[in-house]
C-alpha atoms as a PDB file:
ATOM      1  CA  UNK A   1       9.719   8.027 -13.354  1.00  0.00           C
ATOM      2  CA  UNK A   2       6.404   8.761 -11.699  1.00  0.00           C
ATOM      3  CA  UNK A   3       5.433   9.079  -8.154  1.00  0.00           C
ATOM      4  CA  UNK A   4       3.443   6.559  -6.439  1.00  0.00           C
ATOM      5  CA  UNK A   5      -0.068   7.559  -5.784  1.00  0.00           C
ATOM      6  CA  UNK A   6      -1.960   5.691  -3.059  1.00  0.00           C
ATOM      7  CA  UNK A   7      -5.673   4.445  -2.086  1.00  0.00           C
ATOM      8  CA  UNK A   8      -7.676   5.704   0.277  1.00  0.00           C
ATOM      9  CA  UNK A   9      -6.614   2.550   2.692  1.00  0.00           C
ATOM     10  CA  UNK A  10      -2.848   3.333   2.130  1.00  0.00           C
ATOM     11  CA  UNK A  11      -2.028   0.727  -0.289  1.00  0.00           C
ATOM     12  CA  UNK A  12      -0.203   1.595  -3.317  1.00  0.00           C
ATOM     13  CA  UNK A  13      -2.691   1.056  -6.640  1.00  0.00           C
ATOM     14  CA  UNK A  14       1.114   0.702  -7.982  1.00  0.00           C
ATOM     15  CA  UNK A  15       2.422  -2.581  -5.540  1.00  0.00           C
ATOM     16  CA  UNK A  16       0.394  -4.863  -8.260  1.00  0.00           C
ATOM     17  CA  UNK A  17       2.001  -3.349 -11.178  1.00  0.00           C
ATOM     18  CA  UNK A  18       4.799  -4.903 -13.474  1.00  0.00           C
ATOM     19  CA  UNK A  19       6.427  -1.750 -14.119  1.00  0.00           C
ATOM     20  CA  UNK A  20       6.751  -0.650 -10.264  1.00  0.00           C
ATOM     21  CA  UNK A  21      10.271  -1.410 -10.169  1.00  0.00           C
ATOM     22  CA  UNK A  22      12.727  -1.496  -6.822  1.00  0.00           C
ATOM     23  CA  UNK A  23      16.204   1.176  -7.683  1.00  0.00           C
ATOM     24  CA  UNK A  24      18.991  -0.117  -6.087  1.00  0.00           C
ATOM     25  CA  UNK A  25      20.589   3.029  -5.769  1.00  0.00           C
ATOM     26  CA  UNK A  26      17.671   5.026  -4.246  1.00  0.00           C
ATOM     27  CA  UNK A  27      16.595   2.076  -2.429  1.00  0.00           C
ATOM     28  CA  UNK A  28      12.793   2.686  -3.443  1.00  0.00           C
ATOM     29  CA  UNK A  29      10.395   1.492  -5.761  1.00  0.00           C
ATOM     30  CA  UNK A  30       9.556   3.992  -9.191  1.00  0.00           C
ATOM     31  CA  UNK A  31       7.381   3.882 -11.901  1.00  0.00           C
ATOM     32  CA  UNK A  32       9.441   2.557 -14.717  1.00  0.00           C
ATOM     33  CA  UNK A  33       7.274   3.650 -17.879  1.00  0.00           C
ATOM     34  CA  UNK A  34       8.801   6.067 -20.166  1.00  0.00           C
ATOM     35  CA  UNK A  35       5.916   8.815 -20.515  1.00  0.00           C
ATOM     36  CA  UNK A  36       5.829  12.291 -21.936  1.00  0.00           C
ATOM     37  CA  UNK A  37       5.506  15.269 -19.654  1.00  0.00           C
ATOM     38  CA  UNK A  38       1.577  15.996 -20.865  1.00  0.00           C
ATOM     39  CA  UNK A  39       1.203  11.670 -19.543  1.00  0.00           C
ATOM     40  CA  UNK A  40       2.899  12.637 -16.291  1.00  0.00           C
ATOM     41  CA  UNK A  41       0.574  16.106 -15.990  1.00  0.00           C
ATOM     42  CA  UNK A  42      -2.399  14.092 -16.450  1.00  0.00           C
ATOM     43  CA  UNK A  43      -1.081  10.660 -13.968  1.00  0.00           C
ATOM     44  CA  UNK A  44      -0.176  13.016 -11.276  1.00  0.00           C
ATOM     45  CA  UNK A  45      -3.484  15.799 -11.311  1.00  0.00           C
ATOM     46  CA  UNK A  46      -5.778  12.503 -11.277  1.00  0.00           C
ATOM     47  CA  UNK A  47      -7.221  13.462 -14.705  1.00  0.00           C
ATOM     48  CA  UNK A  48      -6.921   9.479 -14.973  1.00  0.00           C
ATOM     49  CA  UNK A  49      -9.471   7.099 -13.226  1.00  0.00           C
ATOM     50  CA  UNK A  50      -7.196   4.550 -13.843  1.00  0.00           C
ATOM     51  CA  UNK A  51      -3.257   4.186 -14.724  1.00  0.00           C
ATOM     52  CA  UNK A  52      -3.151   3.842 -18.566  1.00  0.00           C
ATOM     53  CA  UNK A  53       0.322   1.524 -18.043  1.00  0.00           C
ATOM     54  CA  UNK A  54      -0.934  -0.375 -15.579  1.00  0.00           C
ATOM     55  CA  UNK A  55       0.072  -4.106 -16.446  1.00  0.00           C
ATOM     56  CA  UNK A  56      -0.588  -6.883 -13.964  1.00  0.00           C
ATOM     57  CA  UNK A  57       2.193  -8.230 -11.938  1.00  0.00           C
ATOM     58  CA  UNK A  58       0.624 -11.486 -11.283  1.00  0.00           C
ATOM     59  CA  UNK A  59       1.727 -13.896 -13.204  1.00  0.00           C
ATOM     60  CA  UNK A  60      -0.664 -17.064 -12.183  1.00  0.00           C
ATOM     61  CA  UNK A  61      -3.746 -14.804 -13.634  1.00  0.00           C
ATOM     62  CA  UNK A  62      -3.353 -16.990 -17.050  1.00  0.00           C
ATOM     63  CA  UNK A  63      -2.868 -19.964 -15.481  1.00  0.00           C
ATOM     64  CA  UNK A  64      -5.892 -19.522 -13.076  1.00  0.00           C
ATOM     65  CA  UNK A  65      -7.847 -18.447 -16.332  1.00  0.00           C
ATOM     66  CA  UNK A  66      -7.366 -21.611 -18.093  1.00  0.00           C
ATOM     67  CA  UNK A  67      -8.386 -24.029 -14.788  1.00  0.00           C
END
């Protein structure tokens, strides 16, 4: 599970995401992708400029689309 990383403003880039899940347990929200140590490396020193497994959580984007 990967950290959440935040934007300048102090909103999570992650909030919008599909795979930002809530743990019961923990009682916080985690990155639920399954990604290789070298992925994680590269997410967490910013070498991305955006999340490769970012996948929209908003579910009225089609529908809006096709209006």
């Amino acid at each position: 599970m990967a950290t959440v990383k935040k934007k300048s403003n102090g909103a999570s880039v992650c909030e919008y995401c599909n795979n930002f899940v809530w743990d019961e347990e923990d009682e916080c929200y985690y990155c639920d992708m399954n990604m290789d140590e070298d992925d994680y490396v590269r997410l967490v020193s910013s070498q991305y400029t955006q999340c490769p497994y970012y996948v929209s959580g908003d579910e009225y984007k089609v529908v809006r689309h096709q209006m």
